[in-house]
PDB file of N, CA and C in Angstrom:
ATOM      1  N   UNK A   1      -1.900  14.424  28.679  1.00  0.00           N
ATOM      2  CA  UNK A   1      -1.607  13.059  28.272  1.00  0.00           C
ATOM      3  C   UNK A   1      -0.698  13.093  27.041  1.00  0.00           C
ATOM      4  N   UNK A   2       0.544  12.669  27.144  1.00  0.00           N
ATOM      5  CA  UNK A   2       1.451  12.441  26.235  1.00  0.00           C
ATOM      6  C   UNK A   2       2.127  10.846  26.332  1.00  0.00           C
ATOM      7  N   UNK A   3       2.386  11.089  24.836  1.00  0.00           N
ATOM      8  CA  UNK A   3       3.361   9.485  24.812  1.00  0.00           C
ATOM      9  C   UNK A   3       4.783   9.729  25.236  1.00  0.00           C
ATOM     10  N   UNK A   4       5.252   8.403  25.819  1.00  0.00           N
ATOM     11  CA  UNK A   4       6.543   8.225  26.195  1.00  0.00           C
ATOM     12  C   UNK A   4       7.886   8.332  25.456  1.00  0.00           C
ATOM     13  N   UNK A   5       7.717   9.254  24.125  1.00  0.00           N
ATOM     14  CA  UNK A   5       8.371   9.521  23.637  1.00  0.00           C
ATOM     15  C   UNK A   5       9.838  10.667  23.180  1.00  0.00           C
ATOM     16  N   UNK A   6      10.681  10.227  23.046  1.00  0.00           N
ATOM     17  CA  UNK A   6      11.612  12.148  22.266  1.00  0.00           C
ATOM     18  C   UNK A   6      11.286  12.790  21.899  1.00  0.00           C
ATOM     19  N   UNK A   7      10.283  12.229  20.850  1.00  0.00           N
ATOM     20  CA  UNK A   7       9.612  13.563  19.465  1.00  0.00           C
ATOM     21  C   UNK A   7       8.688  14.442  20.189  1.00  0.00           C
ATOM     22  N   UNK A   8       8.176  15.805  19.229  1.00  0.00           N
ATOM     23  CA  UNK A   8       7.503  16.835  19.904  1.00  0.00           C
ATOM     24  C   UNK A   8       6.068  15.590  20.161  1.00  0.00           C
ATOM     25  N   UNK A   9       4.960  16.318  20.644  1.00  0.00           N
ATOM     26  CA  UNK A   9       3.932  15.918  20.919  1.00  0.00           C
ATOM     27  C   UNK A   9       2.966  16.612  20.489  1.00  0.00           C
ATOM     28  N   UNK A  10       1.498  16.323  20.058  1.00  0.00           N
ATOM     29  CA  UNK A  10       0.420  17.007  19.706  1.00  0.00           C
ATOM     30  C   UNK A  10      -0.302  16.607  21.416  1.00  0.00           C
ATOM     31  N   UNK A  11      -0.599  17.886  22.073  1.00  0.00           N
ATOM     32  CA  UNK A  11      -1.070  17.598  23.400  1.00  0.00           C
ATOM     33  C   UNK A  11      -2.857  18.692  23.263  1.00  0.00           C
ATOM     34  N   UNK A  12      -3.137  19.292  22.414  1.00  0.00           N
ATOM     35  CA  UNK A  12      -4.089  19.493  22.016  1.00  0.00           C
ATOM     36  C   UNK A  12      -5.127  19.997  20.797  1.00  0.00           C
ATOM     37  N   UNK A  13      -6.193  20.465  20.840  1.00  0.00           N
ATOM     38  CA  UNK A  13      -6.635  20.703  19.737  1.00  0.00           C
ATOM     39  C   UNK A  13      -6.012  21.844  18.744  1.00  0.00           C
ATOM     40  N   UNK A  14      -6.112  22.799  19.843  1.00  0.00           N
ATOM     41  CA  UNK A  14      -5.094  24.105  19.545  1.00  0.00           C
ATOM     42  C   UNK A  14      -3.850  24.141  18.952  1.00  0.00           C
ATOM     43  N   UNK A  15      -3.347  23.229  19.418  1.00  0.00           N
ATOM     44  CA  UNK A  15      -1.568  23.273  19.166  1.00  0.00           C
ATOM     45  C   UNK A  15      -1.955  21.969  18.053  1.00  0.00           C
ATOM     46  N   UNK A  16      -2.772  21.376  17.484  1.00  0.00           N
ATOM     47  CA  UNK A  16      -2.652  20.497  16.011  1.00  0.00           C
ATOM     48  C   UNK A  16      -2.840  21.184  15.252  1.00  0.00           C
ATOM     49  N   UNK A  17      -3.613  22.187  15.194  1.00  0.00           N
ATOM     50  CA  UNK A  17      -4.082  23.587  14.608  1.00  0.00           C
ATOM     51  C   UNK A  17      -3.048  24.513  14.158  1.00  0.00           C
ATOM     52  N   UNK A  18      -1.724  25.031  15.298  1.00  0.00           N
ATOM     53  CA  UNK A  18      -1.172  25.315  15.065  1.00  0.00           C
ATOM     54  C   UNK A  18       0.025  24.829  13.991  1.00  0.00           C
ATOM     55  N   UNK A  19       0.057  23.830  14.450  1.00  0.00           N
ATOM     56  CA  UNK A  19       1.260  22.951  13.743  1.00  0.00           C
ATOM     57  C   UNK A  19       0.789  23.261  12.028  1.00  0.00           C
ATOM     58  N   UNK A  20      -0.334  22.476  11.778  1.00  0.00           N
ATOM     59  CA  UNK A  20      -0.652  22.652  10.632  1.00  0.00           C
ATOM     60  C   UNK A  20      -0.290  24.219   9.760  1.00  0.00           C
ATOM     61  N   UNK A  21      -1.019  24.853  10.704  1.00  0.00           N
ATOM     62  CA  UNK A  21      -0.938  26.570   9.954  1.00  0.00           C
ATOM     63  C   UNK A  21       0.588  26.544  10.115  1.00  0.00           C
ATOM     64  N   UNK A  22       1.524  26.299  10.776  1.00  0.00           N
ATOM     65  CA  UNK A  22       2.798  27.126  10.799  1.00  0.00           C
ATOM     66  C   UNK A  22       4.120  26.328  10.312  1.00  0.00           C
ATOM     67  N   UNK A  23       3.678  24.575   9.840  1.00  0.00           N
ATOM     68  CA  UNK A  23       4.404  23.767   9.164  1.00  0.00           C
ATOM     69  C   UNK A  23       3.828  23.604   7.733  1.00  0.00           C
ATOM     70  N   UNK A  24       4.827  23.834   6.501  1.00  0.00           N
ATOM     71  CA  UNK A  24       4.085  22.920   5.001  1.00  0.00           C
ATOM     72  C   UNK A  24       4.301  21.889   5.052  1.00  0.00           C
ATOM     73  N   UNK A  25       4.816  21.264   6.159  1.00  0.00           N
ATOM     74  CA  UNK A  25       4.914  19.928   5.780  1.00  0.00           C
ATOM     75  C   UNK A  25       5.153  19.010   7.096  1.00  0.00           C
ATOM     76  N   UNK A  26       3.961  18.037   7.349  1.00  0.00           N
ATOM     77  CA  UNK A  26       3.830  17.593   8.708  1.00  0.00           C
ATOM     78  C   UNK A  26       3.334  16.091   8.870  1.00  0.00           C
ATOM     79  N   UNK A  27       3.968  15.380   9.694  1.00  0.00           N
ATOM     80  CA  UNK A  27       4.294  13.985   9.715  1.00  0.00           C
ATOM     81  C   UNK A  27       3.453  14.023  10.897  1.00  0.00           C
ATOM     82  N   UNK A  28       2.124  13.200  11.222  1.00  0.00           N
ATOM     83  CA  UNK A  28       1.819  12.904  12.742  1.00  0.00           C
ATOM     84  C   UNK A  28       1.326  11.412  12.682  1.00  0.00           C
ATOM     85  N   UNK A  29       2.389  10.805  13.788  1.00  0.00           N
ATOM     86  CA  UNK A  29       1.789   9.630  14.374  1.00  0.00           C
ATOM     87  C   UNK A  29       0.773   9.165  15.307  1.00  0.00           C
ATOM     88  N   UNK A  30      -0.039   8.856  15.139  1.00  0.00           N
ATOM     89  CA  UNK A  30      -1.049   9.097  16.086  1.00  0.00           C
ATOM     90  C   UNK A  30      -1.277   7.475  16.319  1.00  0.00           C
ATOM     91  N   UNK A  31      -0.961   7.251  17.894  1.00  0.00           N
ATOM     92  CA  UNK A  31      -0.537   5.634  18.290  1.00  0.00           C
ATOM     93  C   UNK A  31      -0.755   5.988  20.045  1.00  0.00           C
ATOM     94  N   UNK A  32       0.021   4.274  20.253  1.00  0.00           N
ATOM     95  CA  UNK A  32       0.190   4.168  21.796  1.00  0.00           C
ATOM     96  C   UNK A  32       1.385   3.932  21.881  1.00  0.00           C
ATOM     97  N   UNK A  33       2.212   3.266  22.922  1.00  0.00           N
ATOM     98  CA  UNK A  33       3.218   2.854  23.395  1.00  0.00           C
ATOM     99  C   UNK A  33       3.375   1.231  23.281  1.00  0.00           C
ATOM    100  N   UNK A  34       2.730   1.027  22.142  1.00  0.00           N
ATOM    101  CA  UNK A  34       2.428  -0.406  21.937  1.00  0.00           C
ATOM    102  C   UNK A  34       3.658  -1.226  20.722  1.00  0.00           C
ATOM    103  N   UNK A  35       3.881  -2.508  20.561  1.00  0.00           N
ATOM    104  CA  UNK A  35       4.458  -2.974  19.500  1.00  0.00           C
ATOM    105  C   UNK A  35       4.232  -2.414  18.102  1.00  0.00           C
ATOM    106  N   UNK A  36       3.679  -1.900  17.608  1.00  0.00           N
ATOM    107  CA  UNK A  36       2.914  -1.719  16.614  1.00  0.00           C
ATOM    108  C   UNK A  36       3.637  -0.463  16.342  1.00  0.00           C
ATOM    109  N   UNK A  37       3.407   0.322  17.056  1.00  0.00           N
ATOM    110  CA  UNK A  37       3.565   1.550  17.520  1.00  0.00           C
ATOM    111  C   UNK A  37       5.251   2.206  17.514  1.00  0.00           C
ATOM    112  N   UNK A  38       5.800   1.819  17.980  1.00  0.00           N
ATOM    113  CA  UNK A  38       7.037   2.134  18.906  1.00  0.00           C
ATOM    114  C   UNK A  38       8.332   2.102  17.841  1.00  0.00           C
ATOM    115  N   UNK A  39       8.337   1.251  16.620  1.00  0.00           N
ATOM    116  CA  UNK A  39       9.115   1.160  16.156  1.00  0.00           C
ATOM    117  C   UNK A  39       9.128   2.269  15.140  1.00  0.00           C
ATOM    118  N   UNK A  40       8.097   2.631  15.036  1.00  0.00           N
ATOM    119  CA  UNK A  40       7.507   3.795  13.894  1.00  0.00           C
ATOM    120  C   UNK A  40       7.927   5.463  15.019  1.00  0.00           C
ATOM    121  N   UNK A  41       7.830   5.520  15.807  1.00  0.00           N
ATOM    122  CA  UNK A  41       8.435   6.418  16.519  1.00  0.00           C
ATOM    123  C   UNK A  41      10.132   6.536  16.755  1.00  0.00           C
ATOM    124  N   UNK A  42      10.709   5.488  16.949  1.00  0.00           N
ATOM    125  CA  UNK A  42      12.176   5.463  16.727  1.00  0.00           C
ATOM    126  C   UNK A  42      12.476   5.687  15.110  1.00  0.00           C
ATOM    127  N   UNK A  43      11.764   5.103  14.159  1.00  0.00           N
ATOM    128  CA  UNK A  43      12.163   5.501  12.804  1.00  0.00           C
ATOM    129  C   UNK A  43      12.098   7.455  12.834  1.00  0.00           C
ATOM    130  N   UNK A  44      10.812   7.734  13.458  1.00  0.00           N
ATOM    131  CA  UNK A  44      10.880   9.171  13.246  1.00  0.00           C
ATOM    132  C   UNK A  44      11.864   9.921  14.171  1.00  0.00           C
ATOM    133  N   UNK A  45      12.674   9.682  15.179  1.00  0.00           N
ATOM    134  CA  UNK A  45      12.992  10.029  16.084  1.00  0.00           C
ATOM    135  C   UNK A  45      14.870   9.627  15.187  1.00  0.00           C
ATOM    136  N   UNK A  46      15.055   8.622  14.657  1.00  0.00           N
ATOM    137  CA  UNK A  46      16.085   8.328  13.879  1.00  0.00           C
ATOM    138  C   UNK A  46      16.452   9.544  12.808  1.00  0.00           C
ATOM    139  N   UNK A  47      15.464   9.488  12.272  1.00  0.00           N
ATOM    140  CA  UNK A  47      15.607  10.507  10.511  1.00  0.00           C
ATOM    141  C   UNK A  47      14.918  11.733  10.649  1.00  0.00           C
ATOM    142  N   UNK A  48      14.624  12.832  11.552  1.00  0.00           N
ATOM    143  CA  UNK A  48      14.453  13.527  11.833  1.00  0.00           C
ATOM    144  C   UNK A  48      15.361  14.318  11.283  1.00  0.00           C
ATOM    145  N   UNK A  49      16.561  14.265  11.893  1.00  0.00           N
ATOM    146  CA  UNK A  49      17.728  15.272  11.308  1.00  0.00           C
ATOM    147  C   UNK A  49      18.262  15.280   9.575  1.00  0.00           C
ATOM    148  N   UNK A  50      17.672  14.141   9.165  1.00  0.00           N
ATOM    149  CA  UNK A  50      17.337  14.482   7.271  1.00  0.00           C
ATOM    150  C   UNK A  50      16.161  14.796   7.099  1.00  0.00           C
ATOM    151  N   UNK A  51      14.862  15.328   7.680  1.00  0.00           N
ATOM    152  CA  UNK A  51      14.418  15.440   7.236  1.00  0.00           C
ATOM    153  C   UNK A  51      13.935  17.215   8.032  1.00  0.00           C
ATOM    154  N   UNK A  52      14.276  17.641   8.157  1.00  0.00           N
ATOM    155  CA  UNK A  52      14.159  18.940   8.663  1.00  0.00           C
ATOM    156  C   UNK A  52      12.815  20.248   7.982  1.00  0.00           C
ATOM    157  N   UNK A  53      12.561  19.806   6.898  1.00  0.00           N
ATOM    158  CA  UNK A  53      11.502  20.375   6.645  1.00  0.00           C
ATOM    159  C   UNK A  53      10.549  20.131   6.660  1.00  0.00           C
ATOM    160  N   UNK A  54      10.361  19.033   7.322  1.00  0.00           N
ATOM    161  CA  UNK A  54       9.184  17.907   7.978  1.00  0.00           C
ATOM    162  C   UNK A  54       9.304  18.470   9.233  1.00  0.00           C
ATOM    163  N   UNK A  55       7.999  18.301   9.897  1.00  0.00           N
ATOM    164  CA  UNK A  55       8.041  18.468  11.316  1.00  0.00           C
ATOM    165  C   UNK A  55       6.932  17.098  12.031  1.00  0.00           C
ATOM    166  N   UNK A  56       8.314  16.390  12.797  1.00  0.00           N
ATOM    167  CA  UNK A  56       7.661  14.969  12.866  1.00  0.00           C
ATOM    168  C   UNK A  56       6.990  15.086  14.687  1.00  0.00           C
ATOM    169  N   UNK A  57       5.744  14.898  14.395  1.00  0.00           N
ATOM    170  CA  UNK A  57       5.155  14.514  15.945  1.00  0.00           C
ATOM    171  C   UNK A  57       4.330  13.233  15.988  1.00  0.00           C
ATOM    172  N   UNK A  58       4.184  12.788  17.631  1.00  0.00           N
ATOM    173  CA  UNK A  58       3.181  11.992  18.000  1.00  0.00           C
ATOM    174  C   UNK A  58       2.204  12.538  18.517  1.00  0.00           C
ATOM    175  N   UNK A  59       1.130  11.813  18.626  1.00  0.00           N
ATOM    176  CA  UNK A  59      -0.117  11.677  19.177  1.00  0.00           C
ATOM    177  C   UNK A  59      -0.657  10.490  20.236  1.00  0.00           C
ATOM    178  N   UNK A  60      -1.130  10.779  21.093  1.00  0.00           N
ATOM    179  CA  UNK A  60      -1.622   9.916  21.813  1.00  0.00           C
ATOM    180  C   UNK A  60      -3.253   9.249  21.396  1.00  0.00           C
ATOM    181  N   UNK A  61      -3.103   8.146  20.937  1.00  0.00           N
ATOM    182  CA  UNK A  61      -4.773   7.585  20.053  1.00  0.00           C
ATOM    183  C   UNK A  61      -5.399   7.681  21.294  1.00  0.00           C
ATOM    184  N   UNK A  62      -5.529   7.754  22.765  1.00  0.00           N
ATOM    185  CA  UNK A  62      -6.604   7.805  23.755  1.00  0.00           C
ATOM    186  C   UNK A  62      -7.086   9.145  23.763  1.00  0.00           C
ATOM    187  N   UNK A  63      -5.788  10.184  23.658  1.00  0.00           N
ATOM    188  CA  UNK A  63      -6.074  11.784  23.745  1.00  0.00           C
ATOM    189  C   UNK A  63      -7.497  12.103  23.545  1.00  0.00           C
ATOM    190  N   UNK A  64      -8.181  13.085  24.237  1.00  0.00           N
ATOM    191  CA  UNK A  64      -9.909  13.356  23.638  1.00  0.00           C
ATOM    192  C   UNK A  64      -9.114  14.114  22.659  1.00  0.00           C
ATOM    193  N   UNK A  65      -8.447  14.933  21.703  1.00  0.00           N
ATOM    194  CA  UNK A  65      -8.443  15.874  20.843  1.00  0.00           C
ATOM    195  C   UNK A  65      -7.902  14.476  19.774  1.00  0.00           C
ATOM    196  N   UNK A  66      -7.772  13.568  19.681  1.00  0.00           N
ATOM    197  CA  UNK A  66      -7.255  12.801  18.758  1.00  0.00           C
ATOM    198  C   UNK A  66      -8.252  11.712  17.938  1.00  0.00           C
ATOM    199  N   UNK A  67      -9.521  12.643  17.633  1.00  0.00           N
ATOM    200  CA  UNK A  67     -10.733  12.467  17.016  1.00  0.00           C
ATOM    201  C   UNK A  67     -10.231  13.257  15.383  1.00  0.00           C
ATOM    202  N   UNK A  68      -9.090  14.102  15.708  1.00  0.00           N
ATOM    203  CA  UNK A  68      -8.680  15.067  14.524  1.00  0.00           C
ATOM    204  C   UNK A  68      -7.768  14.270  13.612  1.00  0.00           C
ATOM    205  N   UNK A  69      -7.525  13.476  13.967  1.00  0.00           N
ATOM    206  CA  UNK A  69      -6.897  11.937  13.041  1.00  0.00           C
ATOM    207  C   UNK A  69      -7.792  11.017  12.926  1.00  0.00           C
ATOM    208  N   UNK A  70      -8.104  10.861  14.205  1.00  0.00           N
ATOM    209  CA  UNK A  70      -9.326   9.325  14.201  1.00  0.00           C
ATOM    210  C   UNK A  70     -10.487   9.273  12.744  1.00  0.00           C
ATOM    211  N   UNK A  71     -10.867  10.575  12.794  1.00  0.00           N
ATOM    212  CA  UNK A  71     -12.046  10.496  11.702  1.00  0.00           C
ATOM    213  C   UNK A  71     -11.993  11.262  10.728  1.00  0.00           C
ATOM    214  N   UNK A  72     -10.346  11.041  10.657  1.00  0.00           N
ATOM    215  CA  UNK A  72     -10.536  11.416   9.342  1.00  0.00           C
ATOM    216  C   UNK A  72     -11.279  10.543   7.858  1.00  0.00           C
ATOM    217  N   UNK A  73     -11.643  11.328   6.910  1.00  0.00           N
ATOM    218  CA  UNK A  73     -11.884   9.693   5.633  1.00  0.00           C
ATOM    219  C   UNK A  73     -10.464   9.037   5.468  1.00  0.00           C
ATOM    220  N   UNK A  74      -9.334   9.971   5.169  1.00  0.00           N
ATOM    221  CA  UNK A  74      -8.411   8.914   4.712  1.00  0.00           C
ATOM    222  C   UNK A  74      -8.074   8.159   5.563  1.00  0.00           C
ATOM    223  N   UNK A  75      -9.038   7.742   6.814  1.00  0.00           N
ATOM    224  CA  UNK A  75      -8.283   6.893   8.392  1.00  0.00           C
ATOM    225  C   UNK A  75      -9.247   5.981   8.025  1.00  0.00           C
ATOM    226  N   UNK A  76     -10.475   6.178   7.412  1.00  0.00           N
ATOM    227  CA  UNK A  76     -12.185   5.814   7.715  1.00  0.00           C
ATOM    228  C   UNK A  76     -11.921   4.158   7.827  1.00  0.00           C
ATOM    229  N   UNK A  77     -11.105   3.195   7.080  1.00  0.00           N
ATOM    230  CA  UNK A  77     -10.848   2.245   7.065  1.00  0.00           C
ATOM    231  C   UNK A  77      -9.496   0.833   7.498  1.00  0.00           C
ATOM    232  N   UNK A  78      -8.714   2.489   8.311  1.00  0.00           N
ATOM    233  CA  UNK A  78      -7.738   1.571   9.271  1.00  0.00           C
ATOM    234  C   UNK A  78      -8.293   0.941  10.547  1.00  0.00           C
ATOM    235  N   UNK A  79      -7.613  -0.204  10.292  1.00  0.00           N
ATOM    236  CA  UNK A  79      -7.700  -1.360  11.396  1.00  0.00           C
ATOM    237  C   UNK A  79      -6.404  -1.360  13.220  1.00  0.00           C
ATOM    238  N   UNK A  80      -5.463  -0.579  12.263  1.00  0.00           N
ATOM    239  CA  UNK A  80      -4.603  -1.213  13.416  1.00  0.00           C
ATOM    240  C   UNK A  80      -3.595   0.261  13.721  1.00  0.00           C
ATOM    241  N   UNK A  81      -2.610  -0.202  15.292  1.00  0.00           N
ATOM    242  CA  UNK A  81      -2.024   1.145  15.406  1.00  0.00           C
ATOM    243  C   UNK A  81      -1.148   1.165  14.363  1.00  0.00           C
ATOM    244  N   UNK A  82      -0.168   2.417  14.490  1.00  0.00           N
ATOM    245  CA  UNK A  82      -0.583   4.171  14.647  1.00  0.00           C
ATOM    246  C   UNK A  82      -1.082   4.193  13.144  1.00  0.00           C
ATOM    247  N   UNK A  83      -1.988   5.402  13.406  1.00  0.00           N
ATOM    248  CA  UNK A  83      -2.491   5.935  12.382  1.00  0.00           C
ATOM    249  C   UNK A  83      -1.458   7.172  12.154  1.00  0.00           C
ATOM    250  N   UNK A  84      -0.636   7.008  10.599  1.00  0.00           N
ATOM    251  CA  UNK A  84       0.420   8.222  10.567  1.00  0.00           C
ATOM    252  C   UNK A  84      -0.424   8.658   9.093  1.00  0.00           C
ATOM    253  N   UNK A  85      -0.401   9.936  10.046  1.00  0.00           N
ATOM    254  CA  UNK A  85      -0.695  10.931   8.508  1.00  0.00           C
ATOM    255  C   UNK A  85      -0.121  12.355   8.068  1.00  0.00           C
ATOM    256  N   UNK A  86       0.100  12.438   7.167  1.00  0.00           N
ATOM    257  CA  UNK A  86       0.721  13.384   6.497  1.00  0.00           C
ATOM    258  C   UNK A  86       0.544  14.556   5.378  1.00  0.00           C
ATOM    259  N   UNK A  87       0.743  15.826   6.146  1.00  0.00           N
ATOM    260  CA  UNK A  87      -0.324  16.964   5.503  1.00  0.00           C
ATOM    261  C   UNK A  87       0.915  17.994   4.910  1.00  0.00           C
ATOM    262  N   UNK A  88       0.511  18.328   4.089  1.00  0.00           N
ATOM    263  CA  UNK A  88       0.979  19.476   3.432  1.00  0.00           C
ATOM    264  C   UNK A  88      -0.080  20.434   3.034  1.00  0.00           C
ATOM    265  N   UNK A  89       0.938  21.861   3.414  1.00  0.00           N
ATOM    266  CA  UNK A  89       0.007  22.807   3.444  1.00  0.00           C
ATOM    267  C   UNK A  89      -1.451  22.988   4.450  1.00  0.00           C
ATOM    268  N   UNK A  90      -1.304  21.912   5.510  1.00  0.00           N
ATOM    269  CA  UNK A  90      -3.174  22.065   5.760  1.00  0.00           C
ATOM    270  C   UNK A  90      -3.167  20.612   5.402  1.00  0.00           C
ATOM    271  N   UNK A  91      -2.983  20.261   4.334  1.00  0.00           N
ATOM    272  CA  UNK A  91      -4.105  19.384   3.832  1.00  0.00           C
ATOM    273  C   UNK A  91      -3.736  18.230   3.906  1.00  0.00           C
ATOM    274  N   UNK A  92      -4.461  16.689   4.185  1.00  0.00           N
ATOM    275  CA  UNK A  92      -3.845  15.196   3.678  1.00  0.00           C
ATOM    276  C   UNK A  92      -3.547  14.929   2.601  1.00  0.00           C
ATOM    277  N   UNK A  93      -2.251  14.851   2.797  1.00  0.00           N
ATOM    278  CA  UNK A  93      -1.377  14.068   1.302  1.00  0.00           C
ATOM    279  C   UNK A  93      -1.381  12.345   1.426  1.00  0.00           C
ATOM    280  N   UNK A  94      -1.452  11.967   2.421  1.00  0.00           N
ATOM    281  CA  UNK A  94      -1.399  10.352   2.255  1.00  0.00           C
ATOM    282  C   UNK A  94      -1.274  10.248   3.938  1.00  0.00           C
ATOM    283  N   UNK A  95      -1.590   8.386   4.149  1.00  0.00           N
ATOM    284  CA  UNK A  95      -1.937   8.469   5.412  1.00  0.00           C
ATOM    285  C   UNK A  95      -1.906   6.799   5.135  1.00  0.00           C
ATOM    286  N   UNK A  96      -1.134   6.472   6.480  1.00  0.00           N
ATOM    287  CA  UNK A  96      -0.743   4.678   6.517  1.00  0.00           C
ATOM    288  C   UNK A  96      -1.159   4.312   8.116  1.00  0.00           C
ATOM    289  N   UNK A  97      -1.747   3.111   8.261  1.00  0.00           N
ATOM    290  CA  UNK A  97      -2.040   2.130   9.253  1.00  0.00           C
ATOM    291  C   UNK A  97      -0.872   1.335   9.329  1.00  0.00           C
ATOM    292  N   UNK A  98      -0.557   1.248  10.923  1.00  0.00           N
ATOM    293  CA  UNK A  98      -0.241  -0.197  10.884  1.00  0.00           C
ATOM    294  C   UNK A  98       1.398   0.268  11.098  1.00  0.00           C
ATOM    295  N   UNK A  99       1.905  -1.354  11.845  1.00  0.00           N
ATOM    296  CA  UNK A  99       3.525  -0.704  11.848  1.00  0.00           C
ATOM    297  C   UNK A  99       4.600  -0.511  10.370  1.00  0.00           C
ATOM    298  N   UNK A 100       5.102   0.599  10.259  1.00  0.00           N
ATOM    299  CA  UNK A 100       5.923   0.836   9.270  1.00  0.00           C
ATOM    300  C   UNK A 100       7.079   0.945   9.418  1.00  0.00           C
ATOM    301  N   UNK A 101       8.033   0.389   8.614  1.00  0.00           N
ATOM    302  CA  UNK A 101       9.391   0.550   8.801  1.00  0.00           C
ATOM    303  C   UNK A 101      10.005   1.429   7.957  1.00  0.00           C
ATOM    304  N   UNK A 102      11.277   1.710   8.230  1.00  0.00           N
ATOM    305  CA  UNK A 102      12.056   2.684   7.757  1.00  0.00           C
ATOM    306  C   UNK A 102      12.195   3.068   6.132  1.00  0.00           C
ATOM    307  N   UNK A 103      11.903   2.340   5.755  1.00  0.00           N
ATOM    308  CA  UNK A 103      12.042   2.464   4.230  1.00  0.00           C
ATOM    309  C   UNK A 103      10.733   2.531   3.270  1.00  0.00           C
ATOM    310  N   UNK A 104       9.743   2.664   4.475  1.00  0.00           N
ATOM    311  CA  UNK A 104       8.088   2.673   3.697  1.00  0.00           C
ATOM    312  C   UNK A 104       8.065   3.763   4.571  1.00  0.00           C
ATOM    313  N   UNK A 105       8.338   4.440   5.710  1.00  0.00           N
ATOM    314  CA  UNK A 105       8.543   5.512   6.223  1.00  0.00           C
ATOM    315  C   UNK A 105       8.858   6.648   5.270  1.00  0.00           C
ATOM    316  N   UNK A 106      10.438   6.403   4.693  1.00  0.00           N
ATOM    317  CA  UNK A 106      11.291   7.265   4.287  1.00  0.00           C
ATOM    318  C   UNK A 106      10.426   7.538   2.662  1.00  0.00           C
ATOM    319  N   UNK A 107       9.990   6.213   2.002  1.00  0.00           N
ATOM    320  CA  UNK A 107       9.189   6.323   0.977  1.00  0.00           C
ATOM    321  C   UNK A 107       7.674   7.137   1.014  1.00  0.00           C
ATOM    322  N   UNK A 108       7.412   7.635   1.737  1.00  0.00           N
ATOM    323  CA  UNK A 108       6.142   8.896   2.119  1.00  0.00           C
ATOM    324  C   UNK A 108       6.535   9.628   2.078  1.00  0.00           C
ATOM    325  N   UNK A 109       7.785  10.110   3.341  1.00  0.00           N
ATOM    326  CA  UNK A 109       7.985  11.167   2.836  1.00  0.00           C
ATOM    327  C   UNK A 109       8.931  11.895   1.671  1.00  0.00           C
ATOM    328  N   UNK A 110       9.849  11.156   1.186  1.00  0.00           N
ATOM    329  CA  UNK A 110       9.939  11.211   0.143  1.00  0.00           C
ATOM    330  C   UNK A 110       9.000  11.727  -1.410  1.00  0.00           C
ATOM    331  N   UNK A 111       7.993  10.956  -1.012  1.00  0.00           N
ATOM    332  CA  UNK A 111       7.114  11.143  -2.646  1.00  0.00           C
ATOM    333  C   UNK A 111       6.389  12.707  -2.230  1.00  0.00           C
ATOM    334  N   UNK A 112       5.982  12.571  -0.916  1.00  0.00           N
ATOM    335  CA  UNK A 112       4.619  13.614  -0.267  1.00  0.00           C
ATOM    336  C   UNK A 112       6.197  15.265   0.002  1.00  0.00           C
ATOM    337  N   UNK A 113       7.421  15.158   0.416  1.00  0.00           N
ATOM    338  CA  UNK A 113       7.647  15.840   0.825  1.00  0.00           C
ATOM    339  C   UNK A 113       8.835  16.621   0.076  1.00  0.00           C
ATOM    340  N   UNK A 114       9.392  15.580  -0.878  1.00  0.00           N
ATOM    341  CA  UNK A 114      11.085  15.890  -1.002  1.00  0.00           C
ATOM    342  C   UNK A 114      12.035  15.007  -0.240  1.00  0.00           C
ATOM    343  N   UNK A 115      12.905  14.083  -0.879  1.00  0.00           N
ATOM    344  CA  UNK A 115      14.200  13.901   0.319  1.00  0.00           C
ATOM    345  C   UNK A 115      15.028  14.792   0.874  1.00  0.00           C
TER     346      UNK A 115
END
């Protein structure tokens, strides 16, 4: 189960695992194919090529392995799609609900990553 998207995909537990260990710095959207959703995937699918030391993926929120976003604490109190979160090293650096646009996009990773 993957989204209808360009960007890479997180398609299981294993390979979120991986990503983490083998990126310092990692952008995952974790959504549907919904309004909410979709525009925040073209932003990442847009600025990808500035941001190259980011490694930007989606997630499918139905996926069974997408409990590894779902519960996280820094998720514990989002309401709405995608849940995008963002790890360095391993770890959560910050993490946004809800649709985001390009310039509250670019402002994460910015502060969390470097322009």
């Amino acid at each position: 189960m993957i989204l209808q998207t360009n960007l890479q995909h997180v398609t299981s537990a294993d390979q979120f695992q991986k990503i983490l260990t083998e990126n310092s710095n990692v952008m995952i959207c974790c959504g549907r194919m919904g309004p909410m959703c979709i525009p925040v995937y073209q932003t990442m699918k847009k600025i990808e090529g500035e941001y190259d030391h980011v490694a930007l993926y989606d997630f499918l929120f139905d996926h069974p392995d997408a409990h590894l976003i779902k519960n996280l604490p820094e998720c514990a109190g989002f309401m709405g799609l995608p849940f995008t979160v963002y790890y360095k090293n391993g770890e959560v650096t910050a993490a946004t609900t809800g649709m985001q646009n390009e310039g509250q996009i670019r402002q994460v990773l910015d502060a969390q990553f470097g322009g």
